[in-house]
Protein backbone atom coordinates (compact mmCIF):
# COMPACT_ATOMS: atom_id res chain seq x y z
CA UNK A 1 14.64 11.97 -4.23
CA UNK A 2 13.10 10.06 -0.78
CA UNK A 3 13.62 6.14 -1.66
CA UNK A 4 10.65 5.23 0.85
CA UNK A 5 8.50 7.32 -0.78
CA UNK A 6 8.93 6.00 -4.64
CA UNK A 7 8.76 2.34 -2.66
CA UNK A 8 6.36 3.00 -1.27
CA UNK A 9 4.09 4.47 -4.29
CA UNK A 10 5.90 2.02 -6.37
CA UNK A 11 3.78 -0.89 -4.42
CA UNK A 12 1.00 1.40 -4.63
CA UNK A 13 0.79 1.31 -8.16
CA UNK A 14 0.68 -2.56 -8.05
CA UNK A 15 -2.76 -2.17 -6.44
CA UNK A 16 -3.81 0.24 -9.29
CA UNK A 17 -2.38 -1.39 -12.18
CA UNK A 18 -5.70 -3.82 -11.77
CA UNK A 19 -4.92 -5.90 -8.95
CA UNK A 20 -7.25 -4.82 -6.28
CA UNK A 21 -6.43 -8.00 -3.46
CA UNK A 22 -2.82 -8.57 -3.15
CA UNK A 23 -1.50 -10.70 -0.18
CA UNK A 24 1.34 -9.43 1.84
CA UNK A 25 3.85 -11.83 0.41
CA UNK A 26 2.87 -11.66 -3.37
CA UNK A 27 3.54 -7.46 -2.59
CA UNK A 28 6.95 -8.84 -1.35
CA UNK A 29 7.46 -11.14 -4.14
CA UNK A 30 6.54 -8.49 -6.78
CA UNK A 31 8.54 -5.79 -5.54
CA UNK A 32 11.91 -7.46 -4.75
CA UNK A 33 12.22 -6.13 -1.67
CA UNK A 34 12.93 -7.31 1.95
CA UNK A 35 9.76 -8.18 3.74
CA UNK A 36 10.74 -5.89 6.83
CA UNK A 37 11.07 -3.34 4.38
CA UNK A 38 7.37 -3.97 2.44
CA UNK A 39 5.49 -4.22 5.88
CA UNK A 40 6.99 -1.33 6.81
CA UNK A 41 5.68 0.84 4.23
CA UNK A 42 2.30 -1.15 3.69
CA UNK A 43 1.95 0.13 7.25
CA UNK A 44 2.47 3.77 6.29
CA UNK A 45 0.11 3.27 3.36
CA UNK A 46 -2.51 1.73 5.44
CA UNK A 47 -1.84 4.32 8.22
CA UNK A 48 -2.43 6.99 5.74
CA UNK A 49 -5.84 6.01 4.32
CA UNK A 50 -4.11 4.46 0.84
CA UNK A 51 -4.31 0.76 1.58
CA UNK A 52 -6.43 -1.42 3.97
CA UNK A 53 -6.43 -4.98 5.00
CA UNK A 54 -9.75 -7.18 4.75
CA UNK A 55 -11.10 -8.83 7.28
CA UNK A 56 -10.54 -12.04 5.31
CA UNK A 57 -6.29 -12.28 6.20
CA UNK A 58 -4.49 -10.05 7.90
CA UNK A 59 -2.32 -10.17 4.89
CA UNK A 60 -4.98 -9.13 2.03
CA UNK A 61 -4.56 -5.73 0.98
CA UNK A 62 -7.26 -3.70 -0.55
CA UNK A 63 -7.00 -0.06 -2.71
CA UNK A 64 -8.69 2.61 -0.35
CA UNK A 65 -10.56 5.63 -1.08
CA UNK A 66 -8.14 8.46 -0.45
CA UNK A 67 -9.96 12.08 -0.82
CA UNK A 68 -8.98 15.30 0.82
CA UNK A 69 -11.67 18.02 0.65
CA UNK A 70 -9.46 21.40 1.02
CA UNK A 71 -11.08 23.64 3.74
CA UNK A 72 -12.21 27.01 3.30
CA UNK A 73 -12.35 30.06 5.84
């Protein structure tokens, strides 16, 4: 199993487990880990559609729509 992929689904699922505005640090606080290692991977989610940051702080962390429409020949 990839470790940065279940940490980084693992603070995933705090945003879908009903809290939909999360600051950078209580991500960090909740998840026990390093806060190189949670920027790091809110990064990749935010990079990759999952996550994204209101315009409020630079730390506040919002659920994104994430929807792939498979493409047909």
């Amino acid at each position: 199993m990839n470790q940065s992929v279940i940490m980084a689904l693992s603070l995933l699922n705090f945003f879908i487990a009903g809290e939909t505005d999360l600051t950078f640090s209580e991500v960090a606080e909740r998840a026990k880990l390093p806060k190189p290692t949670v920027f790091r991977l809110l990064s990749s989610l935010e990079y990759m559609d999952f996550l994204s940051k209101s315009k409020q702080s630079d730390y506040d962390v919002r659920i994104g729509l994430f929807i792939r429409v498979p493409v047909t020949t």
